[in-house]
Protein backbone atom coordinates (compact mmCIF):
# COMPACT_ATOMS: atom_id res chain seq x y z
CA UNK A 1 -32.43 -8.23 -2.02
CA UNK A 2 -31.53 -9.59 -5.42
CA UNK A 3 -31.31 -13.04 -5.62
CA UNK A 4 -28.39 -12.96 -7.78
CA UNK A 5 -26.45 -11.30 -4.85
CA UNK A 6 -27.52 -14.68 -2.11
CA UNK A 7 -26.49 -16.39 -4.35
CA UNK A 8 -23.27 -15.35 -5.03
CA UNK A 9 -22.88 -15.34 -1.00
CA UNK A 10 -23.63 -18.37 -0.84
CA UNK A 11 -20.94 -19.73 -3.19
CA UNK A 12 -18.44 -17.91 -0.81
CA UNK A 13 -20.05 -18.82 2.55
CA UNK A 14 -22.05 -22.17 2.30
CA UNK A 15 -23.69 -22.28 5.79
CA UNK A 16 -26.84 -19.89 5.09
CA UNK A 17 -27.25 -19.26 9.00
CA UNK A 18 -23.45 -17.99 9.19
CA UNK A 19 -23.67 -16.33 6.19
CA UNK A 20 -26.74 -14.11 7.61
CA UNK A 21 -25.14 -13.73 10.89
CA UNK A 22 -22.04 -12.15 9.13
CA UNK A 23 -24.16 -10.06 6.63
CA UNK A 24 -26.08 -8.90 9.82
CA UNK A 25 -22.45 -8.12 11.54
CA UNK A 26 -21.51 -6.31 8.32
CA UNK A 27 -24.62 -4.00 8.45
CA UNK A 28 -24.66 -3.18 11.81
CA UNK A 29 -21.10 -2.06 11.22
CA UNK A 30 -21.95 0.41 8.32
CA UNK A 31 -24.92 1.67 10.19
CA UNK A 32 -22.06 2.50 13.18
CA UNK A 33 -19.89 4.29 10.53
CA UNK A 34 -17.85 1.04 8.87
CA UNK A 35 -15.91 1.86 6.08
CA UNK A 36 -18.21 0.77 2.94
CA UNK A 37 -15.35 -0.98 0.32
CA UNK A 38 -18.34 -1.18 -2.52
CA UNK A 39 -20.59 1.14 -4.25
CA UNK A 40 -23.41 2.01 -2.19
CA UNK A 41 -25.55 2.22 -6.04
CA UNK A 42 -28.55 3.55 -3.50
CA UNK A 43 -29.16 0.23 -1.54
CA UNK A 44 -29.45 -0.15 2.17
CA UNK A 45 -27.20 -2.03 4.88
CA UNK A 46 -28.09 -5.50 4.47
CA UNK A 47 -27.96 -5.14 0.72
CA UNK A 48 -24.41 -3.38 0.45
CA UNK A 49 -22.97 -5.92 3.18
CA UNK A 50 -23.83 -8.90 1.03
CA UNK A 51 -22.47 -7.37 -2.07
CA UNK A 52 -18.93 -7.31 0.32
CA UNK A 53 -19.36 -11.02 1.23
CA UNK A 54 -20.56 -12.00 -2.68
CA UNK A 55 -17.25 -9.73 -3.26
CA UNK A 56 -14.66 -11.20 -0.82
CA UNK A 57 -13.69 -7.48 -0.24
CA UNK A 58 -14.51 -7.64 3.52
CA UNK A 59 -12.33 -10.61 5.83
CA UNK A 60 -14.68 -13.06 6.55
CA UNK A 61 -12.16 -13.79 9.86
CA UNK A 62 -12.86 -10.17 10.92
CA UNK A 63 -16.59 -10.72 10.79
CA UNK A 64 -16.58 -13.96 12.56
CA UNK A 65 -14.38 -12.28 15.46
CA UNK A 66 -16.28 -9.00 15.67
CA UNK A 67 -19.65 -11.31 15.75
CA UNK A 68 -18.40 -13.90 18.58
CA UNK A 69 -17.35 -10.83 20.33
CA UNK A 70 -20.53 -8.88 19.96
CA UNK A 71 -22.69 -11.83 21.55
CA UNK A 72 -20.36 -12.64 24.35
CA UNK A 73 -21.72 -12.19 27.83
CA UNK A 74 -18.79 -11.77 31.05
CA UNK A 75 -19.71 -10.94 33.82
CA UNK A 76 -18.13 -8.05 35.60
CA UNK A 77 -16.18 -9.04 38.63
CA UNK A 78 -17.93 -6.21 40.79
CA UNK A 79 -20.95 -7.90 39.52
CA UNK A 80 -19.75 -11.34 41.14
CA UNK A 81 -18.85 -10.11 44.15
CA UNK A 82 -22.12 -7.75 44.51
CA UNK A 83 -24.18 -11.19 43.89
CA UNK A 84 -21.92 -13.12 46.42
CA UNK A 85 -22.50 -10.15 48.83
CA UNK A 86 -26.67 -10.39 48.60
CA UNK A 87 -26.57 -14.08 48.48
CA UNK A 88 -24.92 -13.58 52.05
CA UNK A 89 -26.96 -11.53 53.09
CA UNK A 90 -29.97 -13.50 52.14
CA UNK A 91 -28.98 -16.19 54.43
CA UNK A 92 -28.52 -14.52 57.29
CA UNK A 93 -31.61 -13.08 56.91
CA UNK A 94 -33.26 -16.15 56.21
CA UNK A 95 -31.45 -17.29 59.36
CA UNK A 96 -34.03 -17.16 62.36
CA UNK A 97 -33.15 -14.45 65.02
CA UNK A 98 -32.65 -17.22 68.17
CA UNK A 99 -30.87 -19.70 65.79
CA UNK A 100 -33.37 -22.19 67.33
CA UNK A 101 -35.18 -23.94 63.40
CA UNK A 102 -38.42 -25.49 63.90
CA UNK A 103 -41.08 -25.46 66.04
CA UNK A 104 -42.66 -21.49 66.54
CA UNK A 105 -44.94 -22.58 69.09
CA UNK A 106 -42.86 -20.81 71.79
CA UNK A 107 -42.76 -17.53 70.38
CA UNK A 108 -42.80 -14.36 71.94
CA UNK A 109 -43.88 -10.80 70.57
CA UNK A 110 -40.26 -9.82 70.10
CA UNK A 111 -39.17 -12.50 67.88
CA UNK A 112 -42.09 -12.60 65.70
CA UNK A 113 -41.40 -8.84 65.45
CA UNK A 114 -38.39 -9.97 64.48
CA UNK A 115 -38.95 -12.37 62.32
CA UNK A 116 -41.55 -9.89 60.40
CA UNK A 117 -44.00 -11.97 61.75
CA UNK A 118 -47.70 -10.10 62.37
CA UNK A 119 -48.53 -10.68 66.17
CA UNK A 120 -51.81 -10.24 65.66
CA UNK A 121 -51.94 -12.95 62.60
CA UNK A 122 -50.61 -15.71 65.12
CA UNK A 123 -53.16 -18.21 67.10
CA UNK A 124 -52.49 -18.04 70.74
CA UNK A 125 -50.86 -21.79 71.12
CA UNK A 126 -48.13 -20.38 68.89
CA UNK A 127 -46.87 -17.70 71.19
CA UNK A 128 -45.39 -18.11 74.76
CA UNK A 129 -47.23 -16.28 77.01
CA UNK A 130 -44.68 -14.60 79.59
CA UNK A 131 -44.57 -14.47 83.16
């Protein structure tokens, strides 16, 4: 880049951080197809785009808007509700199957089955032994 063209950006937009922000906004709307409103004289993107700022033949506005707009994040509200569903679903599964929290020590086959407990893994105080 020629470092008369910063320069003359820089007069026009003094914050160098917004000022490449916009001049990245710029060129990623001329790679998409933008309307160029300078000569291209055989530079690239980033080059032309500050040439528009160092101009004032772009609306600074515009690029501000476009750029907020390009980095927000909303969620969906499908996406919401799909969370909210699997969080529920979490906690019931979470939930143990007899409702009973605490001590496993009288456990029988079934609900360790059900809990996705291994049988065999458990020590023989921990299960119930049924009559």
């Amino acid at each position: 880049m020629a470092r008369v063209t910063v320069e003359d950006c820089v007069e026009r937009v003094p914050n160098r951080f917004e000022l490449v922000m916009m001049a990245a906004q710029r060129s990623r709307q001329i790679a998409s197809g933008g309307q160029i409103t300078v000569d291209r004289d055989n530079d690239k993107n980033p080059v032309v785009s500050l040439r528009e700022i160092a101009d004032e033949t772009v609306s600074f506005d515009g690029l501000r808007q476009a750029l907020v707009r390009g980095l927000q994040r909303m969620p969906d509200v499908e996406e919401a509700e799909s969370d909210a569903e699997a969080l529920a679903m979490l906690t019931e599964d979470s939930m143990p199957v007899d409702g009973h929290v605490g001590d496993d020590r009288n456990m029988s086959e079934q609900d360790a089955d059900a809990r996705g407990m291994m049988f065999e893994d458990m020590d023989e105080q921990t299960l119930r032994t049924e009559r």
